[in-house]
PDB file of N, CA and C in Angstrom:
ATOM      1  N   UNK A   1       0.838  -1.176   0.000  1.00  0.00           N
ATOM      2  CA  UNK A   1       0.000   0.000   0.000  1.00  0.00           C
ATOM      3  C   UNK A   1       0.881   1.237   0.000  1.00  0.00           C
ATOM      4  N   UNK A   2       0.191   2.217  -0.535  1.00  0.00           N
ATOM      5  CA  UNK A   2       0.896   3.696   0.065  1.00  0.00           C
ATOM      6  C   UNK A   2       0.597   4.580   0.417  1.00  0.00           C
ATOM      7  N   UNK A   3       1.155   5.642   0.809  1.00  0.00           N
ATOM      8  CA  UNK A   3       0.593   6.579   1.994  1.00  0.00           C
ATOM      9  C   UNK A   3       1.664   7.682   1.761  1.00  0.00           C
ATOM     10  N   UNK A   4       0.127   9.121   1.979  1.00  0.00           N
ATOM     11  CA  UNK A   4       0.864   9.837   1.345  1.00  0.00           C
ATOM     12  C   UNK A   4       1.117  10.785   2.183  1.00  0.00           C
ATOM     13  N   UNK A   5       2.376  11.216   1.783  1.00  0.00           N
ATOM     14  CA  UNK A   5       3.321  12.214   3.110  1.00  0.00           C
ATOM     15  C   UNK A   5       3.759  13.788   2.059  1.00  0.00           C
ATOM     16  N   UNK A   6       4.277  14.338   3.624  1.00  0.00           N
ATOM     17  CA  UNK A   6       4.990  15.575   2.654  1.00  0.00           C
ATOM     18  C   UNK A   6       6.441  15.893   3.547  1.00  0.00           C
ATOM     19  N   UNK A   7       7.322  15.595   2.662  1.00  0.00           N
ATOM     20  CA  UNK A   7       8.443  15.402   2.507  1.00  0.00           C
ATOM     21  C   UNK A   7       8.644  17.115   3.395  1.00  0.00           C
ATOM     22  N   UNK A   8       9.450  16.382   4.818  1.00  0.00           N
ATOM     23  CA  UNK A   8      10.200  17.531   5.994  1.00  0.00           C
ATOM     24  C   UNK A   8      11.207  18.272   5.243  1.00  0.00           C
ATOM     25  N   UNK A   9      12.258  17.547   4.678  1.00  0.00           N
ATOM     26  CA  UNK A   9      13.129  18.307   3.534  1.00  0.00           C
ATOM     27  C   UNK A   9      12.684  19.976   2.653  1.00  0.00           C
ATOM     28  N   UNK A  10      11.745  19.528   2.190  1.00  0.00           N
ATOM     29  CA  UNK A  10      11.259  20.739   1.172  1.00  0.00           C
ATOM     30  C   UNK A  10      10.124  21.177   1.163  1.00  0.00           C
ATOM     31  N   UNK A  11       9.763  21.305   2.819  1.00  0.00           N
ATOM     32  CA  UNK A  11       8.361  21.810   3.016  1.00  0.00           C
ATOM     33  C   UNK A  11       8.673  22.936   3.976  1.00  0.00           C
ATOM     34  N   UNK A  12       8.172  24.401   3.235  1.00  0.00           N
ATOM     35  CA  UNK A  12       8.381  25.369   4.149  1.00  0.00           C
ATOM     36  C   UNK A  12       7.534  26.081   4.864  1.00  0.00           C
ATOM     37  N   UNK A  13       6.840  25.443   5.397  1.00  0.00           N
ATOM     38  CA  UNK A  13       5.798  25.246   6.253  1.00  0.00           C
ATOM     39  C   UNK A  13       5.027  26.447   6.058  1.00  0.00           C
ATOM     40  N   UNK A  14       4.613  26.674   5.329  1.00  0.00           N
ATOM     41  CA  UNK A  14       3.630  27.325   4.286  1.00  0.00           C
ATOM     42  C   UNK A  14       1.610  27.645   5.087  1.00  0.00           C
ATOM     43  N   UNK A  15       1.415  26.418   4.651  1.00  0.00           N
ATOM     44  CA  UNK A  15       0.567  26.084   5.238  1.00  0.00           C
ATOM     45  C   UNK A  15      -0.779  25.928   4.073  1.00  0.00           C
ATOM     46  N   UNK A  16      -0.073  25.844   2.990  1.00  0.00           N
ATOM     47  CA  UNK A  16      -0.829  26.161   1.990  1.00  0.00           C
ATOM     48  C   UNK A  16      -1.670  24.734   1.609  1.00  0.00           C
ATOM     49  N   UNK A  17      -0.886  23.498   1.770  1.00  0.00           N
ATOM     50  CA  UNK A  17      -1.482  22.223   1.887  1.00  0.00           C
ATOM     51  C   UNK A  17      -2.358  21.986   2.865  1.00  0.00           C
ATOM     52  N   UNK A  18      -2.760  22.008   3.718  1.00  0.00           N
ATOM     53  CA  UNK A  18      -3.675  22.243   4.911  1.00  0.00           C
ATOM     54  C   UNK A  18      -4.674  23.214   4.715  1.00  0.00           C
ATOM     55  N   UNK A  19      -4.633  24.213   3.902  1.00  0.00           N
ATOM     56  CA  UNK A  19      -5.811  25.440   3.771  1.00  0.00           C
ATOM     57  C   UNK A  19      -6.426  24.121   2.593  1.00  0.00           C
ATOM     58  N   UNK A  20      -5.674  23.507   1.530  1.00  0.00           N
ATOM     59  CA  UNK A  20      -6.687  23.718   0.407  1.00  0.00           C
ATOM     60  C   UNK A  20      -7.101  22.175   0.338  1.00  0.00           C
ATOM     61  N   UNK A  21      -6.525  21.452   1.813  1.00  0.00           N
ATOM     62  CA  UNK A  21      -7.366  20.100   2.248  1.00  0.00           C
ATOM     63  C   UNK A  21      -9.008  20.399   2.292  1.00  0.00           C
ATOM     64  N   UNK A  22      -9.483  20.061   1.128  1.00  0.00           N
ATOM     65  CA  UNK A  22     -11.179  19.245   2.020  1.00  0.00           C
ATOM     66  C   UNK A  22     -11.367  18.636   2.655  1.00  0.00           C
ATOM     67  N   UNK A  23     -10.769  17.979   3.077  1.00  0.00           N
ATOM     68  CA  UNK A  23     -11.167  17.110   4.295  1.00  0.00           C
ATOM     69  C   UNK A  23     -10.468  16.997   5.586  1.00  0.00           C
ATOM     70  N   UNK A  24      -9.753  17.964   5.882  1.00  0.00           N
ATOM     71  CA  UNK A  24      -8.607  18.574   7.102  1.00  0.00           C
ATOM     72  C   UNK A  24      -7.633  17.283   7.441  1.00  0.00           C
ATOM     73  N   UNK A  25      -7.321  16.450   6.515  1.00  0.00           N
ATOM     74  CA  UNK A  25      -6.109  15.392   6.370  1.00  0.00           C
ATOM     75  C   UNK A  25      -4.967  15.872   6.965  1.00  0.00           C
ATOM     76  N   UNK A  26      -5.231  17.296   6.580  1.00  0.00           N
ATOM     77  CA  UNK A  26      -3.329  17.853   7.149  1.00  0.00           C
ATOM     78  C   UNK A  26      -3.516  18.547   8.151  1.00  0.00           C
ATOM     79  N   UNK A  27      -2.967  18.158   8.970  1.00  0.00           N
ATOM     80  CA  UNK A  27      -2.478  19.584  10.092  1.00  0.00           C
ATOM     81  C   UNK A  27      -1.079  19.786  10.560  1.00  0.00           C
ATOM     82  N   UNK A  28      -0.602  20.874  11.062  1.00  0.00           N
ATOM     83  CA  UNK A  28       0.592  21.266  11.550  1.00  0.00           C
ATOM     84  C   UNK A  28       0.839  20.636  12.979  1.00  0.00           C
ATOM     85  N   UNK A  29       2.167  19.372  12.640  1.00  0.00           N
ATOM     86  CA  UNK A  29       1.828  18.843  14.480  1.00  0.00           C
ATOM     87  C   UNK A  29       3.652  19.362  14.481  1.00  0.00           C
ATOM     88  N   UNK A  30       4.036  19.845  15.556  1.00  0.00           N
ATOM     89  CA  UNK A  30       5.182  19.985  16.155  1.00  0.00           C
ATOM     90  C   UNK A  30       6.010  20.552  15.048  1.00  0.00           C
ATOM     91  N   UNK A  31       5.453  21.873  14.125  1.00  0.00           N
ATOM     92  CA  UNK A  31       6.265  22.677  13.437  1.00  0.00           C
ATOM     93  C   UNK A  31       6.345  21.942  11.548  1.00  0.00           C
ATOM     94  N   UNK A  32       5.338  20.159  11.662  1.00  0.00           N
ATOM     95  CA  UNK A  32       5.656  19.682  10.338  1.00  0.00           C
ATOM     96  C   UNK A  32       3.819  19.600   9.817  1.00  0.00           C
ATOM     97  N   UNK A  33       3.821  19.688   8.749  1.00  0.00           N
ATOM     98  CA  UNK A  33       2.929  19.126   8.096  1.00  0.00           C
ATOM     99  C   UNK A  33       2.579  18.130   7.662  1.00  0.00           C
ATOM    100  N   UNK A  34       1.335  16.939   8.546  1.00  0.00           N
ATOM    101  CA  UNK A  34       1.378  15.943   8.501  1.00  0.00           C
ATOM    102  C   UNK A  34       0.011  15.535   7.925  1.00  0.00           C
ATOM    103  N   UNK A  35       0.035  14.247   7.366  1.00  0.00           N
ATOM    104  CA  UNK A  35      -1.396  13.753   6.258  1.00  0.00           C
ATOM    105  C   UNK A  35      -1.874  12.587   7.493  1.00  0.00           C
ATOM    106  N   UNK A  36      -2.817  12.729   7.570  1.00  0.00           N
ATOM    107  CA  UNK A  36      -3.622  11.724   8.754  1.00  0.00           C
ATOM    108  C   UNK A  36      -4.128  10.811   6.995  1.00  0.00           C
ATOM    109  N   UNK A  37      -3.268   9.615   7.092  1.00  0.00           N
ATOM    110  CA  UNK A  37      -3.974   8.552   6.035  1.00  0.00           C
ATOM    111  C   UNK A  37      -5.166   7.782   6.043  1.00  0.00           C
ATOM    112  N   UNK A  38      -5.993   8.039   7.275  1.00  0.00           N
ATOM    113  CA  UNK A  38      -6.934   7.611   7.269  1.00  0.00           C
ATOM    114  C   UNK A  38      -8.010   8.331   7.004  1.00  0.00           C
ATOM    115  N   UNK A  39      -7.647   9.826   6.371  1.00  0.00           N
ATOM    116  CA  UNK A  39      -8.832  11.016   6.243  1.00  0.00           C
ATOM    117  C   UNK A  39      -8.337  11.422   4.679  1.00  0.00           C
ATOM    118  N   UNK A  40      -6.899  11.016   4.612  1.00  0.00           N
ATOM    119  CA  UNK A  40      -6.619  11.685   2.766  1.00  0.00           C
ATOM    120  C   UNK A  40      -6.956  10.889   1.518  1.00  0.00           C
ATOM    121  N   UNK A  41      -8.194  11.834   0.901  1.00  0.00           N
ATOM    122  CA  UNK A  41      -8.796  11.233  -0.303  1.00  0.00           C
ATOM    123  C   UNK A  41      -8.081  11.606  -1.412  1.00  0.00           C
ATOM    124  N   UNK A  42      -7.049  11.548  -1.303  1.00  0.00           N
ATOM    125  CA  UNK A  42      -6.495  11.549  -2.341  1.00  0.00           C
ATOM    126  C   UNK A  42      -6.847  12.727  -3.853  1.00  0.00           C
ATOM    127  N   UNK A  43      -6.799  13.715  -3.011  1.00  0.00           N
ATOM    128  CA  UNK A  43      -8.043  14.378  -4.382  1.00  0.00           C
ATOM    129  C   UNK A  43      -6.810  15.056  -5.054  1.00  0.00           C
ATOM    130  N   UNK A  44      -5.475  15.678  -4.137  1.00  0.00           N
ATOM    131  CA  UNK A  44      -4.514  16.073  -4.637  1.00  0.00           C
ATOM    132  C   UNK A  44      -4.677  17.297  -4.723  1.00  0.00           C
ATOM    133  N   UNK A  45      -5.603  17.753  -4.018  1.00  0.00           N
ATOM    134  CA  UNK A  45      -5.855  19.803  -3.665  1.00  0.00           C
ATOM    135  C   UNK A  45      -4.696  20.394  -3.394  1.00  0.00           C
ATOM    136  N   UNK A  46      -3.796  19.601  -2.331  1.00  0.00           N
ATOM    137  CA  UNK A  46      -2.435  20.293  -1.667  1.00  0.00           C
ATOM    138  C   UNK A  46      -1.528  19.882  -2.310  1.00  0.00           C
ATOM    139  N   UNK A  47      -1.503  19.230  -3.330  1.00  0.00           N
ATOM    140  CA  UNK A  47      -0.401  18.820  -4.086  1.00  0.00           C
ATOM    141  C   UNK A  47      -0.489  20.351  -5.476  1.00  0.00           C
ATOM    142  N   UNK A  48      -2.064  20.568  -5.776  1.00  0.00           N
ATOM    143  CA  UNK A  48      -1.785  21.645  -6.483  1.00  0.00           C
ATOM    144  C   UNK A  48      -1.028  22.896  -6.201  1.00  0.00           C
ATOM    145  N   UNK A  49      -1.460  22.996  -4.628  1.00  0.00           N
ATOM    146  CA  UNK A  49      -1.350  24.302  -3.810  1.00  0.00           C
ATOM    147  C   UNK A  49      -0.013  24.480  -2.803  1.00  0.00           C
ATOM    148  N   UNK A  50       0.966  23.222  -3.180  1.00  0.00           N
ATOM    149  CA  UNK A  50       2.436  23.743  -2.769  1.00  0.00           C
ATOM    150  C   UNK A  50       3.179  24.572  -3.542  1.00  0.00           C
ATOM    151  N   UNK A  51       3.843  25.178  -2.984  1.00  0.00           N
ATOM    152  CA  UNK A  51       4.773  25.957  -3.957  1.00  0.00           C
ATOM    153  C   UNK A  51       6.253  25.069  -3.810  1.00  0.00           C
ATOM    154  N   UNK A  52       6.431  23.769  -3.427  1.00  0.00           N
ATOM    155  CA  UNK A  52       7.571  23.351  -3.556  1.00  0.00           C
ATOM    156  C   UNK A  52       7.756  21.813  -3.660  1.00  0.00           C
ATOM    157  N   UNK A  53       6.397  21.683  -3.860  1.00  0.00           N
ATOM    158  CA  UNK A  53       6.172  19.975  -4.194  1.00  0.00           C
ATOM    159  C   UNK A  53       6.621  19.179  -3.006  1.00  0.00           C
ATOM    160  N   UNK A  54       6.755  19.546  -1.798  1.00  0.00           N
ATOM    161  CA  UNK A  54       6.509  18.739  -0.489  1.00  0.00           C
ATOM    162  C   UNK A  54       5.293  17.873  -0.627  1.00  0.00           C
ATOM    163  N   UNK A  55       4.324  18.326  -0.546  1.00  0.00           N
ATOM    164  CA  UNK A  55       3.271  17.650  -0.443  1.00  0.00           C
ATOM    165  C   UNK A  55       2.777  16.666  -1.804  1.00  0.00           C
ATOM    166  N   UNK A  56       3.733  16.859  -2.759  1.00  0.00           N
ATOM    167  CA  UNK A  56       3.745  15.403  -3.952  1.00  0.00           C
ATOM    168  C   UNK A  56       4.515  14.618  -3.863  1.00  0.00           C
ATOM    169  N   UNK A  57       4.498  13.728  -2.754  1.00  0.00           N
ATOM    170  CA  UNK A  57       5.261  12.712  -2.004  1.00  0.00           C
ATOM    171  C   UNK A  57       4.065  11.633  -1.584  1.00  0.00           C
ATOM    172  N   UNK A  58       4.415  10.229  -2.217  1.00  0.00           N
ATOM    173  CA  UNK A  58       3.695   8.972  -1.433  1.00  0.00           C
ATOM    174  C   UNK A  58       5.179   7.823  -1.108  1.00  0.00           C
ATOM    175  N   UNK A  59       4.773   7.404  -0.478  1.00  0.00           N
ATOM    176  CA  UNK A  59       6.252   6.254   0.185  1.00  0.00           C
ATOM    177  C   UNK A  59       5.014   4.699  -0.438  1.00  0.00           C
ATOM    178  N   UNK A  60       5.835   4.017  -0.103  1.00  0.00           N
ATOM    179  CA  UNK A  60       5.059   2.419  -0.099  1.00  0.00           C
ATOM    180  C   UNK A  60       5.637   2.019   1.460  1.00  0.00           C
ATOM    181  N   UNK A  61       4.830   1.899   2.026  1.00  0.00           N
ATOM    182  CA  UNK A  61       4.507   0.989   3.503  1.00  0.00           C
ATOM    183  C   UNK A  61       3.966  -0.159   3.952  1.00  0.00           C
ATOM    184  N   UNK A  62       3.751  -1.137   5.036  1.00  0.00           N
ATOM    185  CA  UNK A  62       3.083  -2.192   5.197  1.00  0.00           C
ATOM    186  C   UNK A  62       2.116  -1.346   6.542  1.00  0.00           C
ATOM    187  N   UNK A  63       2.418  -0.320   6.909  1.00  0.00           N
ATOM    188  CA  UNK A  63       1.219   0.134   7.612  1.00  0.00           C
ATOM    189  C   UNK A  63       1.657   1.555   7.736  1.00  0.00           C
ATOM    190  N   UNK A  64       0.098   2.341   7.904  1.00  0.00           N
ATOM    191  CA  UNK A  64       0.400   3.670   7.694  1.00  0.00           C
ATOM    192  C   UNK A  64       1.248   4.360   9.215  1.00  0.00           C
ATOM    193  N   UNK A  65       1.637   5.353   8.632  1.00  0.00           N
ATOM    194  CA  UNK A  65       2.630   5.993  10.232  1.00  0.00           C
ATOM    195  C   UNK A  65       1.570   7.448  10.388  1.00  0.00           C
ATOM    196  N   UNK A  66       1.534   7.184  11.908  1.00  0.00           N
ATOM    197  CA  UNK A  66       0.569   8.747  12.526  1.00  0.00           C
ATOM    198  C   UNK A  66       1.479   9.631  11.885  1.00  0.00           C
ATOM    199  N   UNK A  67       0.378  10.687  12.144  1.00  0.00           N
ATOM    200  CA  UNK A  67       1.037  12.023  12.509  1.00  0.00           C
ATOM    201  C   UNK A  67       2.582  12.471  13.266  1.00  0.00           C
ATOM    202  N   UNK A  68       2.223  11.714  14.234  1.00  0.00           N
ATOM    203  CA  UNK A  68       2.883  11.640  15.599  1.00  0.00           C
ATOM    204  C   UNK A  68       4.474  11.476  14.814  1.00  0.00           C
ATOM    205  N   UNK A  69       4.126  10.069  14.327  1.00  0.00           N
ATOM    206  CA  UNK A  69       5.201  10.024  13.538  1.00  0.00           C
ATOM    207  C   UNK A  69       5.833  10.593  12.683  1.00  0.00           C
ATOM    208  N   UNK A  70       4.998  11.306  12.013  1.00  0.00           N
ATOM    209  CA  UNK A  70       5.793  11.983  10.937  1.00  0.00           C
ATOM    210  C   UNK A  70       6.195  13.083  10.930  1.00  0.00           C
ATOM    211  N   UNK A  71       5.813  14.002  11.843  1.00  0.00           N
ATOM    212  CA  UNK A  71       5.750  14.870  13.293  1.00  0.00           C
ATOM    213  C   UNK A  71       7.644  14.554  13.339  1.00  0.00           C
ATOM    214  N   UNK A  72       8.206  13.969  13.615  1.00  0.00           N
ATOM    215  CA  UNK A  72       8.974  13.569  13.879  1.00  0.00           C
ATOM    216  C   UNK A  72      10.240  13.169  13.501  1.00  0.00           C
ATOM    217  N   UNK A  73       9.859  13.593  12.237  1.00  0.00           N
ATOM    218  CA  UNK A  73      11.029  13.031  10.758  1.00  0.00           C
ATOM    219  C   UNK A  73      11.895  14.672  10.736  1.00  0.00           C
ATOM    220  N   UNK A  74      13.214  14.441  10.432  1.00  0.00           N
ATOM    221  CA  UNK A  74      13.600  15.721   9.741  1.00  0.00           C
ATOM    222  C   UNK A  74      13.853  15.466   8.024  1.00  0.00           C
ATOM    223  N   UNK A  75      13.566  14.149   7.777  1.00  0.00           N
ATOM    224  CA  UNK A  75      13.503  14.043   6.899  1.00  0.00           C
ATOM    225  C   UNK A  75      13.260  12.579   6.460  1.00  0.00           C
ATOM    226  N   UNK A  76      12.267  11.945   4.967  1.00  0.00           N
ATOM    227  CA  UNK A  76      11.583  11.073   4.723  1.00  0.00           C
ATOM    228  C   UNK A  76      12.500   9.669   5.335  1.00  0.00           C
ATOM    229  N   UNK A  77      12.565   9.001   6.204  1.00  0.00           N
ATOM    230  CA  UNK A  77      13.066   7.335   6.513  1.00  0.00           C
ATOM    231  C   UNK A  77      14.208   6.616   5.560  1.00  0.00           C
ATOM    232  N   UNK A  78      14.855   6.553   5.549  1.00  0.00           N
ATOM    233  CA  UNK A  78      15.845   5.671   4.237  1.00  0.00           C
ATOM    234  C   UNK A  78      14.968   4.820   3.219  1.00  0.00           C
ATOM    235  N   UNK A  79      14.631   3.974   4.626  1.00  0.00           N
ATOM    236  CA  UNK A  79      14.617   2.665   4.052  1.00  0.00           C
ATOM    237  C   UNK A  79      12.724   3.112   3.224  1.00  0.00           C
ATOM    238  N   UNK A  80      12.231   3.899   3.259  1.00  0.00           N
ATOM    239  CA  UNK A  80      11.151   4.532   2.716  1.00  0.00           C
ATOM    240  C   UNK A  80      11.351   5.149   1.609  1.00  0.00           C
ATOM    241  N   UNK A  81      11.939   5.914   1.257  1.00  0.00           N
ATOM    242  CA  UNK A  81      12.836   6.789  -0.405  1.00  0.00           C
ATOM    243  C   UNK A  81      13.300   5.747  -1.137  1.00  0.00           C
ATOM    244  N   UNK A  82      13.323   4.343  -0.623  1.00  0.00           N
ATOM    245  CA  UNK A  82      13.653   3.518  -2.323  1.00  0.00           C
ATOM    246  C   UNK A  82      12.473   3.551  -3.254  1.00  0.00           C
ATOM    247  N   UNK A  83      11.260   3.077  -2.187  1.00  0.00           N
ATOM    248  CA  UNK A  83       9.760   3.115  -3.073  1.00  0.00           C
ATOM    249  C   UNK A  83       9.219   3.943  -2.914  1.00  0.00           C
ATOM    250  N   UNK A  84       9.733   5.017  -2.433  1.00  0.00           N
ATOM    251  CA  UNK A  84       9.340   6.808  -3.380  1.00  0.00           C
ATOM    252  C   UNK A  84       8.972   6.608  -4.530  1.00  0.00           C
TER     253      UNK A  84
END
């Protein structure tokens, strides 16, 4: 499966992905912008509305990671950026 994130690297916390969520998938947890995968429909609103393509990022996973988690990254997992 995959699950879609926005890359800590090249996200300047804008906030512009989170305004143009319909369905409030994103919020700002601990300074990052994070996709709750159990609310993102995939419609790709905040992927239009970055100005730096953070938020056109999906990984391949065997289970999705919170917020909490991703909250937490300074940047996308290693072993996650092969199946980028």
């Amino acid at each position: 499966m995959h699950q879609h994130i926005t890359d800590p690297e090249t996200c300047i916390q804008c906030s512009a992905c989170e305004m143009a969520c319909p369905v409030t998938a994103i919020q700002a947890i601990a300074g990052r912008y994070c996709i709750e995968a159990n609310l993102c429909n995939e419609c790709n609103k905040c992927i239009e509305e970055c100005p730096t393509g953070a938020a056109n990022c999906y990984v391949e996973t065997d289970k999705f990671f919170s917020q909490e988690e991703q909250a937490s990254w300074t940047a996308i997992p290693t072993e996650l950026t092969k199946s980028a």
